[in-house]
N, C-alpha and C. Protein backbone atom coordinates (compact mmCIF):
# COMPACT_ATOMS: atom_id res chain seq x y z
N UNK A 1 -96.06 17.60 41.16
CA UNK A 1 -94.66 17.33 41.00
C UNK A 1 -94.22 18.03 39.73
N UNK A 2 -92.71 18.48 39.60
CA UNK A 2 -92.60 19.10 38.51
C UNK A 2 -90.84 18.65 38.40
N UNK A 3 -90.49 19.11 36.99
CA UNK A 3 -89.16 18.54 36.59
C UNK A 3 -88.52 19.91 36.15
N UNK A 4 -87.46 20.38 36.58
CA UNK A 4 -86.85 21.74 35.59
C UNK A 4 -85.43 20.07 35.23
N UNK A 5 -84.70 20.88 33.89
CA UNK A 5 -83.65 20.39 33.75
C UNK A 5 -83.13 21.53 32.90
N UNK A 6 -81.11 21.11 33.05
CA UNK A 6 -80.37 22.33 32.06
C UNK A 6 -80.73 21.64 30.56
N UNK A 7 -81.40 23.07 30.21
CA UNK A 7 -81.52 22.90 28.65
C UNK A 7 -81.03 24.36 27.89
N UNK A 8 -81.18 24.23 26.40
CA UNK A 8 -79.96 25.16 25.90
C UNK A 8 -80.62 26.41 25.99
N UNK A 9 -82.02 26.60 26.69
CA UNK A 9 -82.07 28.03 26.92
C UNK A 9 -81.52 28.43 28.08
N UNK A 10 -80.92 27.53 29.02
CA UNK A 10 -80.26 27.90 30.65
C UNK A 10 -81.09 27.03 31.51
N UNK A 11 -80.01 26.88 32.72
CA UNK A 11 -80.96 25.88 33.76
C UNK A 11 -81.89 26.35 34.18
N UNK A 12 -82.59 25.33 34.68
CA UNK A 12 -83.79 25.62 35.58
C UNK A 12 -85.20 25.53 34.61
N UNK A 13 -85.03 24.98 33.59
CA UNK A 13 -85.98 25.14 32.30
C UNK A 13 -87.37 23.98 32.94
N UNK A 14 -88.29 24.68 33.20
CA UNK A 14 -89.77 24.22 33.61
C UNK A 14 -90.02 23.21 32.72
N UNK A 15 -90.44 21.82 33.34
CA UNK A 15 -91.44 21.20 32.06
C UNK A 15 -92.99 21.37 33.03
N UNK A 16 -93.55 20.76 32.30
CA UNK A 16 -95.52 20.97 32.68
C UNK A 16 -95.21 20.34 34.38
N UNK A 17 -96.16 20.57 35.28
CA UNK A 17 -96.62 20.49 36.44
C UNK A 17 -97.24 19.23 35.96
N UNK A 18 -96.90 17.91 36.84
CA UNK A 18 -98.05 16.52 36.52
C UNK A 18 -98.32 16.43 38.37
N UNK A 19 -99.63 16.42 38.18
CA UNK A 19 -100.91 16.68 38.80
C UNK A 19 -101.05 14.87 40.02
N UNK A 20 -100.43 14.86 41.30
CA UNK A 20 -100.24 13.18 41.49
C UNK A 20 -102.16 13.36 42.35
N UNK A 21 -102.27 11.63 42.08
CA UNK A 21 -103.59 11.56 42.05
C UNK A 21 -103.50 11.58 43.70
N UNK A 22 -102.64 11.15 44.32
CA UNK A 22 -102.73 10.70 46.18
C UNK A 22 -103.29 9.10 46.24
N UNK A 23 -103.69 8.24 45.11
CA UNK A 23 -104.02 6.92 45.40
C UNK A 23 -102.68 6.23 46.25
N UNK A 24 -101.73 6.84 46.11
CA UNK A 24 -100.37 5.89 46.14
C UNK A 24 -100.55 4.60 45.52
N UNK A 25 -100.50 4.80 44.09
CA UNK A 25 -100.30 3.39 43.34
C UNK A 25 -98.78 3.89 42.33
N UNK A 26 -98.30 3.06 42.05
CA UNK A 26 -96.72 3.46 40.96
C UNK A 26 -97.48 3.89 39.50
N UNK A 27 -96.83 5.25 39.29
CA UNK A 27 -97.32 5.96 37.75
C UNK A 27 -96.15 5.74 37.05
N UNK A 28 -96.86 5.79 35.88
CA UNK A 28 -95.39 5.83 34.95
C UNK A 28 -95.63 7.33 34.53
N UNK A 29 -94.66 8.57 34.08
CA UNK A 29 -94.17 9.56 33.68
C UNK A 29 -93.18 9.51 33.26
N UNK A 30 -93.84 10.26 31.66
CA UNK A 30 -92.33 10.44 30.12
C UNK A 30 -92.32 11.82 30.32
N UNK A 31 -91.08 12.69 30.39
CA UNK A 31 -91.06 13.87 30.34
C UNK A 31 -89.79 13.88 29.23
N UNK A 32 -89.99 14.34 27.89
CA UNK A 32 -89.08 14.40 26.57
C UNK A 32 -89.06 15.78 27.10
N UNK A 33 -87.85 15.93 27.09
CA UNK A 33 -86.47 16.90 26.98
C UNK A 33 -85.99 17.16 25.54
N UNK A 34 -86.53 17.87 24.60
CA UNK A 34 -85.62 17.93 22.80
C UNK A 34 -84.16 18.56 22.87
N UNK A 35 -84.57 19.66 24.09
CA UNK A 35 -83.22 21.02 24.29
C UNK A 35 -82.68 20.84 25.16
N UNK A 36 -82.50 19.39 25.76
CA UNK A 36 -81.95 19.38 27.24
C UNK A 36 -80.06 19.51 26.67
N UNK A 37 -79.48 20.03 27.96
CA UNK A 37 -77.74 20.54 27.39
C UNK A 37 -76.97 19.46 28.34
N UNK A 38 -77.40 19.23 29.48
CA UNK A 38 -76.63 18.42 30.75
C UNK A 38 -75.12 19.17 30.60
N UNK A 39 -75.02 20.52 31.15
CA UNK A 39 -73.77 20.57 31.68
C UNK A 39 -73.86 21.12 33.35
N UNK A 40 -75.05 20.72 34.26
CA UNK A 40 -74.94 21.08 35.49
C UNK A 40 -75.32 22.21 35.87
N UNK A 41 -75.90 23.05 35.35
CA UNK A 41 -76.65 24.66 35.20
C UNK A 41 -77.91 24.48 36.55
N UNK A 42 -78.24 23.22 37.26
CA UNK A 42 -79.28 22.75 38.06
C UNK A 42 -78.53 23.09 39.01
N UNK A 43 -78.01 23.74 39.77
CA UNK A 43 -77.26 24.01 41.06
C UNK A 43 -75.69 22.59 40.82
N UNK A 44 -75.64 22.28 39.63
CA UNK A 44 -74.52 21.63 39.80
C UNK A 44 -75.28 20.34 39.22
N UNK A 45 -76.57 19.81 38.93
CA UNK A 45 -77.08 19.13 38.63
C UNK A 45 -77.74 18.93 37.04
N UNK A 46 -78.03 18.12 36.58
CA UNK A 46 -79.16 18.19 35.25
C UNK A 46 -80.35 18.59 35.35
N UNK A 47 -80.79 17.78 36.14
CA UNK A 47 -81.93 18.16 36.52
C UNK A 47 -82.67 18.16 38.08
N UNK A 48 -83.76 18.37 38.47
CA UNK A 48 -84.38 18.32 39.66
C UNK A 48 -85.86 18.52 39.50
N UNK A 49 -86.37 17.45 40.59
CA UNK A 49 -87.83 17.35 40.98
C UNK A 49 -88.26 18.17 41.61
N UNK A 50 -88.92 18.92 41.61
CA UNK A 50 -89.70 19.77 42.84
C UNK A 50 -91.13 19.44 43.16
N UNK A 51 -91.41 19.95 43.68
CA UNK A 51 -93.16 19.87 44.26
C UNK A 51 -93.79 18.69 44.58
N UNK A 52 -92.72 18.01 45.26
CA UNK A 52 -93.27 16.70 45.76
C UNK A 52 -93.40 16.47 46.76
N UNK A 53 -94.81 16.08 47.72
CA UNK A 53 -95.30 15.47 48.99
C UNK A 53 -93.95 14.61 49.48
N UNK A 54 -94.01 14.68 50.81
CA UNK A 54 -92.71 13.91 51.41
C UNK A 54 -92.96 12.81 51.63
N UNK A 55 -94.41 11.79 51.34
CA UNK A 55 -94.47 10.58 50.84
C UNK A 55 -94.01 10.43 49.24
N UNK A 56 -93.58 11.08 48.57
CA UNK A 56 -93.15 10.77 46.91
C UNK A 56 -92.21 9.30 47.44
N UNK A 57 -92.62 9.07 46.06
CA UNK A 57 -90.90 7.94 46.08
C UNK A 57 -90.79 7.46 44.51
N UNK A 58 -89.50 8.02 44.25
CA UNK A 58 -89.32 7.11 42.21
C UNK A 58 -88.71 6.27 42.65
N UNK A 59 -89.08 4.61 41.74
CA UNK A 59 -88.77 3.37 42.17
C UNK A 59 -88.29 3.56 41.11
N UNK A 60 -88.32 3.77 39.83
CA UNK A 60 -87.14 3.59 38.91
C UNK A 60 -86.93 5.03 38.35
N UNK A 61 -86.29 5.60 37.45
CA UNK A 61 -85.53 6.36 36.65
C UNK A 61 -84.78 6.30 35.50
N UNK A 62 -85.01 6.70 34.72
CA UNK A 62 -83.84 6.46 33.14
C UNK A 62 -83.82 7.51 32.21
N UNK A 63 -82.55 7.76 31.69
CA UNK A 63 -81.94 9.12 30.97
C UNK A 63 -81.96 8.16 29.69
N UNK A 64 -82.91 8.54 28.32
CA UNK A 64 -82.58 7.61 27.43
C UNK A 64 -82.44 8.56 25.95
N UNK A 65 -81.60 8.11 25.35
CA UNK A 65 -81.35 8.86 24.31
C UNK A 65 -82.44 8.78 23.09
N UNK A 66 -83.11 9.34 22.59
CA UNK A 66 -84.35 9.32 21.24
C UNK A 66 -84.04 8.01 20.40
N UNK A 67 -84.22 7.15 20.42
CA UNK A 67 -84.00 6.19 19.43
C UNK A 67 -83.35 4.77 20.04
N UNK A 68 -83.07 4.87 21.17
CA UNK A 68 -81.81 4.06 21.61
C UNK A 68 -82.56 3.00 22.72
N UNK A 69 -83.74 3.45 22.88
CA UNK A 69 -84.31 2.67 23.68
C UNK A 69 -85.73 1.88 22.90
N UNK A 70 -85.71 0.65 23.33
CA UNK A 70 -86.86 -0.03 22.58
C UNK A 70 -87.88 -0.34 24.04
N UNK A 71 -87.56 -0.37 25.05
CA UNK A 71 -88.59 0.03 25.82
C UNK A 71 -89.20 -2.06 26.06
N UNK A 72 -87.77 -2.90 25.66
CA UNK A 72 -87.96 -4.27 25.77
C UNK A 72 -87.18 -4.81 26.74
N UNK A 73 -85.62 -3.78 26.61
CA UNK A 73 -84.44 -4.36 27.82
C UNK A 73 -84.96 -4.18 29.43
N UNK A 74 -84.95 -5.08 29.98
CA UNK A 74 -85.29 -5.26 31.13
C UNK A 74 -86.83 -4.34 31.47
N UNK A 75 -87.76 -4.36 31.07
CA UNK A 75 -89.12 -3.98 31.86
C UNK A 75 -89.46 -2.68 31.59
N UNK A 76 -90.43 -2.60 32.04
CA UNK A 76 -90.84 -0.88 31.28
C UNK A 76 -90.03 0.15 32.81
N UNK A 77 -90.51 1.19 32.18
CA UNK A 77 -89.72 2.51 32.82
C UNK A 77 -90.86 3.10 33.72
């Protein structure tokens, strides 16, 4: 599975390839963004998932700003 998002070098900006094991158990994955821009450079989007088996499924998701999250409000990520 992999994540591009618009960051200030232009969309489509690669982060690392994370490697899914196939157990189907729920992972947690942090992907820090420092240069992310969010003005839609993703085909109209921030960002996008690619390279995911058509069993994938994200049960949760969160856009959190550096500092702003204590990682206590309602349950982990």
């Amino acid at each position: 599975m992999s994540l591009a998002y618009d960051g200030a070098p232009g969309g489509f900006v690669q982060r690392a390839e994370i490697q899914l094991t196939g157990e189907h158990t729920w992972n947690v994955v942090v992907f820090r963004i420092p240069d992310g821009k969010w003005t839609g450079r993703c085909n109209g989007a921030d960002f996008r998932i690619g390279n995911a088996p058509p069993s994938f499924a994200i049960g949760a998701m969160a856009v959190v700003v550096p500092g702003s999250w204590t990682g206590k409000e309602g349950g982990a990520i």
